[in-house]
PDB file of N, CA and C in Angstrom:
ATOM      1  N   UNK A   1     -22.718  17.793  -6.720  1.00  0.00           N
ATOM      2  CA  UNK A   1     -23.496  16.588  -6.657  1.00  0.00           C
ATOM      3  C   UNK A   1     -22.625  15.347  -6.483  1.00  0.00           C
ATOM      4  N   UNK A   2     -21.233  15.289  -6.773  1.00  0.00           N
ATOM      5  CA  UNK A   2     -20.486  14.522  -6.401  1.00  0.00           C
ATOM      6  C   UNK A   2     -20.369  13.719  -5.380  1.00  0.00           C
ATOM      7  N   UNK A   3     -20.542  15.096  -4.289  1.00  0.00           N
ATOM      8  CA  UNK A   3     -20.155  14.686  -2.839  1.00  0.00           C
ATOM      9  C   UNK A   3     -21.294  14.409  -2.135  1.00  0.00           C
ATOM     10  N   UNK A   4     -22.551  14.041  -2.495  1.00  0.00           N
ATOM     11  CA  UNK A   4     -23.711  13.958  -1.899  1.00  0.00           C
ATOM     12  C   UNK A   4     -23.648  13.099  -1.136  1.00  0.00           C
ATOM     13  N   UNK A   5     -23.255  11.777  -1.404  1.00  0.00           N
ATOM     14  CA  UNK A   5     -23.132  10.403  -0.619  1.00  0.00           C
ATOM     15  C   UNK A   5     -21.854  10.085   0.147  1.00  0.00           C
ATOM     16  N   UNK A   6     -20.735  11.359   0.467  1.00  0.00           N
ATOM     17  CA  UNK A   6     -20.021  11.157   1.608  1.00  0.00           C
ATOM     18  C   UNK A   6     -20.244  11.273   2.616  1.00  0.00           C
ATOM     19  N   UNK A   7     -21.124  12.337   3.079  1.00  0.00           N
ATOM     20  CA  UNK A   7     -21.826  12.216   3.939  1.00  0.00           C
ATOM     21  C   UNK A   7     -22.439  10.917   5.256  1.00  0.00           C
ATOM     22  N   UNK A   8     -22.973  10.397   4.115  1.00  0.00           N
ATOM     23  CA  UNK A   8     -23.672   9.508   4.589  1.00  0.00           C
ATOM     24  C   UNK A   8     -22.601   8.257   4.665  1.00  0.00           C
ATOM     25  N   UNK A   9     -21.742   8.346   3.481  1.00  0.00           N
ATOM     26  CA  UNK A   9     -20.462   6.944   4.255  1.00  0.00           C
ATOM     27  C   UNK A   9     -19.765   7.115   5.241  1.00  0.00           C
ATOM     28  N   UNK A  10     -19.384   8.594   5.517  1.00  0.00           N
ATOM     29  CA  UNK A  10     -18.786   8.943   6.627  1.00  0.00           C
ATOM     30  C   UNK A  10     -19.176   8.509   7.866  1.00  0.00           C
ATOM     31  N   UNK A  11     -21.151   8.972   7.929  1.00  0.00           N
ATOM     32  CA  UNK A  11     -21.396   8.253   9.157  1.00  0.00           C
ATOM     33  C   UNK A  11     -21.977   7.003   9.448  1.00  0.00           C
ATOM     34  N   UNK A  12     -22.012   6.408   8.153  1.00  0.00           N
ATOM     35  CA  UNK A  12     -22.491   4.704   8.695  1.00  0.00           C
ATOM     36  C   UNK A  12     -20.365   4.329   8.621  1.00  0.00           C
ATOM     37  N   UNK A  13     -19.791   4.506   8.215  1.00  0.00           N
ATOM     38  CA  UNK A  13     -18.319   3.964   8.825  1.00  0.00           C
ATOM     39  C   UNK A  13     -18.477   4.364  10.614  1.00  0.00           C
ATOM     40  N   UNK A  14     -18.793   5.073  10.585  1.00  0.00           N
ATOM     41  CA  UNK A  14     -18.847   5.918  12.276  1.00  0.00           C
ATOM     42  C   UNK A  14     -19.960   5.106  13.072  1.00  0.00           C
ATOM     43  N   UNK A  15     -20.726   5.056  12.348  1.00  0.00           N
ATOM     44  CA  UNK A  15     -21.980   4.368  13.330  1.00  0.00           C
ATOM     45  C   UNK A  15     -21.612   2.329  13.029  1.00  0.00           C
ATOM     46  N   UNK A  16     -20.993   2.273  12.388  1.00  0.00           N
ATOM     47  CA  UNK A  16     -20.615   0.601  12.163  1.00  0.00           C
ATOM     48  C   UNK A  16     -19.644   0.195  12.862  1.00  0.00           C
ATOM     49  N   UNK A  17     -18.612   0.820  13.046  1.00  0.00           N
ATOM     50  CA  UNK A  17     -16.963   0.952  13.788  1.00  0.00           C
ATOM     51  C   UNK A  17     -17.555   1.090  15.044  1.00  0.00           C
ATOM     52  N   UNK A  18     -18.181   2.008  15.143  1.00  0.00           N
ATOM     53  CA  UNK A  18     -18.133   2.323  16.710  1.00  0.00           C
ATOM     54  C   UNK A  18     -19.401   1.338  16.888  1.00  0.00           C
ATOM     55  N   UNK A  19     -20.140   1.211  16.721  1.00  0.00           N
ATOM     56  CA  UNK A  19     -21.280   0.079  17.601  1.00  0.00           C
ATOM     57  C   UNK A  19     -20.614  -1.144  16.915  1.00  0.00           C
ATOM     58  N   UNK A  20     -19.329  -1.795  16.151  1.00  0.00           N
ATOM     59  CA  UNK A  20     -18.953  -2.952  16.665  1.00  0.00           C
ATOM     60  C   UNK A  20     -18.289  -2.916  18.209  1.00  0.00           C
ATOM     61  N   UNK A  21     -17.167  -1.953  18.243  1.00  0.00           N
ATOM     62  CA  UNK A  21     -16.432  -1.495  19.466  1.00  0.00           C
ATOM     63  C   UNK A  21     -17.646  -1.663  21.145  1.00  0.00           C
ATOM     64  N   UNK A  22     -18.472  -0.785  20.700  1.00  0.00           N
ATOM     65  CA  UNK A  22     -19.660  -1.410  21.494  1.00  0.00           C
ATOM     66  C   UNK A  22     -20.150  -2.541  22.041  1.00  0.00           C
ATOM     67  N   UNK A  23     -20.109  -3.207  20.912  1.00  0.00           N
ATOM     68  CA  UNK A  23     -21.067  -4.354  21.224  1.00  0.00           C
ATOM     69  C   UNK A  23     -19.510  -5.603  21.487  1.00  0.00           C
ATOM     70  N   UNK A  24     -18.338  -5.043  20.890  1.00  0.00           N
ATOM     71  CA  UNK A  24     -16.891  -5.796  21.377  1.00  0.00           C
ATOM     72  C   UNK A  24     -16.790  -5.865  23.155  1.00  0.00           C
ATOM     73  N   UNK A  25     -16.822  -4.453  23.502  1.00  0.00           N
ATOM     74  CA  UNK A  25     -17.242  -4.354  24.683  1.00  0.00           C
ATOM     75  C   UNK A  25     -17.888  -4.850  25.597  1.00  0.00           C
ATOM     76  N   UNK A  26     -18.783  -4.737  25.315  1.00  0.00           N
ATOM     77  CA  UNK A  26     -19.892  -5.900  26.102  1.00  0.00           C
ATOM     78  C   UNK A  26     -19.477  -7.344  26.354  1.00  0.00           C
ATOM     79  N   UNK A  27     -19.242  -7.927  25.134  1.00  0.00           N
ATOM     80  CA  UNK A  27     -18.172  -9.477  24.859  1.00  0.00           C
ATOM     81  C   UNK A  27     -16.998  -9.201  26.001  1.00  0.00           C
ATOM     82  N   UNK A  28     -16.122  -8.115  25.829  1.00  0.00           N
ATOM     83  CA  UNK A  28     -14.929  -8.623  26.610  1.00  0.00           C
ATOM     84  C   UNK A  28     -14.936  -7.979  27.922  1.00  0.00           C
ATOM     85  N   UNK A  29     -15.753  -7.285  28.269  1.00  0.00           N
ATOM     86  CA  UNK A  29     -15.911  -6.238  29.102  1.00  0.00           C
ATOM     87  C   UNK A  29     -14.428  -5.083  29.297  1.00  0.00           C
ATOM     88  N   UNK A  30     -14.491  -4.816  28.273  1.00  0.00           N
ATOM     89  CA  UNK A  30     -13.388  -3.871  28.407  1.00  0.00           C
ATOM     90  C   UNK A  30     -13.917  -2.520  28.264  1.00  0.00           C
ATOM     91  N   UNK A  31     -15.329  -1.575  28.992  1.00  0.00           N
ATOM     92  CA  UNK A  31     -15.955  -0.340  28.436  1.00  0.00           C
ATOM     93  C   UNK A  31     -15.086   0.468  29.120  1.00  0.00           C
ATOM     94  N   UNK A  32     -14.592   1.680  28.112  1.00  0.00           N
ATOM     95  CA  UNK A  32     -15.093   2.161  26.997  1.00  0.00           C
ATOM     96  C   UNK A  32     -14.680   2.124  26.083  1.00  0.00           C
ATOM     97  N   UNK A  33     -13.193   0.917  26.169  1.00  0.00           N
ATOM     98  CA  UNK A  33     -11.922   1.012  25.305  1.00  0.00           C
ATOM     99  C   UNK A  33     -12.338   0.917  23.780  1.00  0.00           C
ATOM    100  N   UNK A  34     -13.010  -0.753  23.884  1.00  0.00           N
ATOM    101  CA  UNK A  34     -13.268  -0.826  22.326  1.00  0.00           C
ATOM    102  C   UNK A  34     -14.063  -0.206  21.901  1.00  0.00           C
ATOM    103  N   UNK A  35     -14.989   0.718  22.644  1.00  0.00           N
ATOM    104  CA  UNK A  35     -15.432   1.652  21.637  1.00  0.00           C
ATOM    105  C   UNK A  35     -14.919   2.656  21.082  1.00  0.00           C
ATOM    106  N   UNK A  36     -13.942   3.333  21.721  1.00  0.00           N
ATOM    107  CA  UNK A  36     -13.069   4.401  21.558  1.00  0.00           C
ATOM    108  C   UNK A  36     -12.226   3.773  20.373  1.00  0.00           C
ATOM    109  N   UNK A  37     -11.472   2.924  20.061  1.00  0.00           N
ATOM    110  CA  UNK A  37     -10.823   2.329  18.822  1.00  0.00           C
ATOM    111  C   UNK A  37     -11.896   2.096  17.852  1.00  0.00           C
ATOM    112  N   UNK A  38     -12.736   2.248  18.243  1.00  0.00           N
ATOM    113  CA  UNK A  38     -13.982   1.543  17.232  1.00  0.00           C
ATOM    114  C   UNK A  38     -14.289   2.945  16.123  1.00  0.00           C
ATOM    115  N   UNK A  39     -14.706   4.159  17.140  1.00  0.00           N
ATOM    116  CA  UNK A  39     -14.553   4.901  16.433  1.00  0.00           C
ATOM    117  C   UNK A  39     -13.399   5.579  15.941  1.00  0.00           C
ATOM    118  N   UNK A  40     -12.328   5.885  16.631  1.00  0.00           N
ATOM    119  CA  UNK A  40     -10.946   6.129  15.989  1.00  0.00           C
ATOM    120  C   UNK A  40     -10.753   5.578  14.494  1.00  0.00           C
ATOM    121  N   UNK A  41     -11.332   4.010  14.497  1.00  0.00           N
ATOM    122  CA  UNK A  41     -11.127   3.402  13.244  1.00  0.00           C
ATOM    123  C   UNK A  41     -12.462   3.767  12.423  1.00  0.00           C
ATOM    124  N   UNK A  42     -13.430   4.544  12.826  1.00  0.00           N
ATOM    125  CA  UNK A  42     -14.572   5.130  11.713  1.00  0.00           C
ATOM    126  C   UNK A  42     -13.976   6.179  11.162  1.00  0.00           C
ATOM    127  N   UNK A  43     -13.375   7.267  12.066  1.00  0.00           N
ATOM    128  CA  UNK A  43     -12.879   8.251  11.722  1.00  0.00           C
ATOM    129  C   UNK A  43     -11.927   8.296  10.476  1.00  0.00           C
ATOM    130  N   UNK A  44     -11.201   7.407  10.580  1.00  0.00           N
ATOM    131  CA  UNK A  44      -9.594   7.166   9.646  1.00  0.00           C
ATOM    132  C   UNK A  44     -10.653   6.400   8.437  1.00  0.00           C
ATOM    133  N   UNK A  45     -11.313   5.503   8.398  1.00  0.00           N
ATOM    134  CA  UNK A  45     -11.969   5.306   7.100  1.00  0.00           C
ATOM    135  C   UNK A  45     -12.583   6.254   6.876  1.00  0.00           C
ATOM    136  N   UNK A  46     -12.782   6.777   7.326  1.00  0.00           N
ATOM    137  CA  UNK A  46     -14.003   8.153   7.123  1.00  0.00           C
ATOM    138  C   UNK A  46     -12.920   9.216   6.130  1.00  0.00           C
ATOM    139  N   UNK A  47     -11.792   9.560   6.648  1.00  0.00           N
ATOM    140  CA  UNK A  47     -11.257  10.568   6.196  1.00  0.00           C
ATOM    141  C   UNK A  47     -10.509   9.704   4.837  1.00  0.00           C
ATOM    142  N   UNK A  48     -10.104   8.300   4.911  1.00  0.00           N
ATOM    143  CA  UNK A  48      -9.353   8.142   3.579  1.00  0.00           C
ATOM    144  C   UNK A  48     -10.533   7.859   2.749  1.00  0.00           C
ATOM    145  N   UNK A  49     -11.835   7.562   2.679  1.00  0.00           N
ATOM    146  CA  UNK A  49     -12.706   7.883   2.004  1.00  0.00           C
ATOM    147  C   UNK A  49     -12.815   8.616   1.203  1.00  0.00           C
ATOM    148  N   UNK A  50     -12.607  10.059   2.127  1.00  0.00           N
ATOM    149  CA  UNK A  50     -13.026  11.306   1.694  1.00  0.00           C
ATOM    150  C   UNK A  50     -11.850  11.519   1.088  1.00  0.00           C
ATOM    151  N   UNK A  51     -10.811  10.824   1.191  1.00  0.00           N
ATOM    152  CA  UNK A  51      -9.305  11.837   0.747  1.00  0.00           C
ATOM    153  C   UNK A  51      -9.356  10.780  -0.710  1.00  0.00           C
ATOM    154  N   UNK A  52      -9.864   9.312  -0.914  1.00  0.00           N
ATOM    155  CA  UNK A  52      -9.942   9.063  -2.223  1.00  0.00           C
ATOM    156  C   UNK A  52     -10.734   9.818  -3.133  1.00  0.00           C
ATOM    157  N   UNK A  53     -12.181  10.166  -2.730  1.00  0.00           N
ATOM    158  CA  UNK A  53     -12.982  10.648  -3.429  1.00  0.00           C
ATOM    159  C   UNK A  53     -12.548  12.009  -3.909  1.00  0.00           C
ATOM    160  N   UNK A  54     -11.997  12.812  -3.409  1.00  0.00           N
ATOM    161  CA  UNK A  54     -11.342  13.969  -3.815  1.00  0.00           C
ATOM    162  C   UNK A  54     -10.418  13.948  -5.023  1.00  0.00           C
ATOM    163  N   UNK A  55      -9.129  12.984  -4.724  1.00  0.00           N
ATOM    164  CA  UNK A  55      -8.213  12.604  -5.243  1.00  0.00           C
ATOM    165  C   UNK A  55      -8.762  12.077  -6.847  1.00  0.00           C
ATOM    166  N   UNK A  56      -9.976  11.138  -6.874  1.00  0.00           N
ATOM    167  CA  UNK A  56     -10.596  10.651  -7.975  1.00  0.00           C
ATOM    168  C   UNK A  56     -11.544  12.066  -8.751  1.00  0.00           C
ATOM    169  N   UNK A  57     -11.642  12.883  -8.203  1.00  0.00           N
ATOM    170  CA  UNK A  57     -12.315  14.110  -8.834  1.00  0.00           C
ATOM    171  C   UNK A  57     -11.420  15.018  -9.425  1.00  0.00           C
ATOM    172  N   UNK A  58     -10.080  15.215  -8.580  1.00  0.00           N
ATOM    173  CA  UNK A  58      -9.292  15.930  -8.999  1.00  0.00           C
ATOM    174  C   UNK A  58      -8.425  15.221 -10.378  1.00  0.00           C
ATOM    175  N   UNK A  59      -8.429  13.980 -10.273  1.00  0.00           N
ATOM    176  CA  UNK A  59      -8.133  13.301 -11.665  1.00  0.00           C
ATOM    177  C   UNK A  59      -8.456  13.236 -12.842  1.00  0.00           C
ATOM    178  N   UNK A  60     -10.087  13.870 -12.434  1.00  0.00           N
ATOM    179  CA  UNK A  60     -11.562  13.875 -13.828  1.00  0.00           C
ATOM    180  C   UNK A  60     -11.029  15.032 -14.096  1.00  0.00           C
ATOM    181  N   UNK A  61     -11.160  15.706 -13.936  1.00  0.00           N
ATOM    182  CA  UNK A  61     -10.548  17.073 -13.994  1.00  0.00           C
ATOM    183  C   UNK A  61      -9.476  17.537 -14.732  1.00  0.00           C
ATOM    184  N   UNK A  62      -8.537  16.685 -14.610  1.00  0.00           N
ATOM    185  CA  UNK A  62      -7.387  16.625 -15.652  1.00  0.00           C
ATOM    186  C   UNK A  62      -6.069  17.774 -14.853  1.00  0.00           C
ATOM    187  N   UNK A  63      -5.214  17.684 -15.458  1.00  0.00           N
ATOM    188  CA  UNK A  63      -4.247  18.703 -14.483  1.00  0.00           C
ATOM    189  C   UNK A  63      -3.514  19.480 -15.805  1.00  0.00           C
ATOM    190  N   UNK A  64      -4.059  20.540 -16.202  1.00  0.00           N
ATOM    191  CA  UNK A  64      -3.481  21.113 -17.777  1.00  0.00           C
ATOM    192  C   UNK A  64      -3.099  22.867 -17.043  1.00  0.00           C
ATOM    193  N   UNK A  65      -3.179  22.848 -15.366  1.00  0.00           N
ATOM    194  CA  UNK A  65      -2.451  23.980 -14.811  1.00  0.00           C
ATOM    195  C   UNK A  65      -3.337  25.227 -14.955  1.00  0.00           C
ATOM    196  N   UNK A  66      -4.470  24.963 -15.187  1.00  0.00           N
ATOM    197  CA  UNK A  66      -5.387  26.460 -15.209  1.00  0.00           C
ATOM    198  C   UNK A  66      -6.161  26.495 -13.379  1.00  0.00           C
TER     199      UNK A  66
END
């Protein structure tokens, strides 16, 4: 039950990053570039997200080596 709501941060970082890149696009006319960085940069929040939330579980947890 922890992980219920990564999910869903994963893809509004993905759907926010990339439709700024989008809509950057449009502004500078540079398609498809800034969208492609747009999501590159959903992805990488996406994963250190996920790599804190882990990291903060594995801490609750305690480390006593069993």
């Amino acid at each position: 039950m922890a992980f219920a709501s990564v999910g869903f941060e994963m893809m509004a970082s993905l759907l926010v990053l990339g439709f700024a890149g989008y809509w950057l696009d449009g502004w500078f006319g540079t398609k498809p570039w800034l969208l492609v960085a747009g999501l590159l940069a959903g992805i990488a929040v996406a994963l250190v997200g996920l790599y804190r939330r882990v990291i903060a579980m594995i801490d609750r947890r305690g480390t006593n080596g069993s």
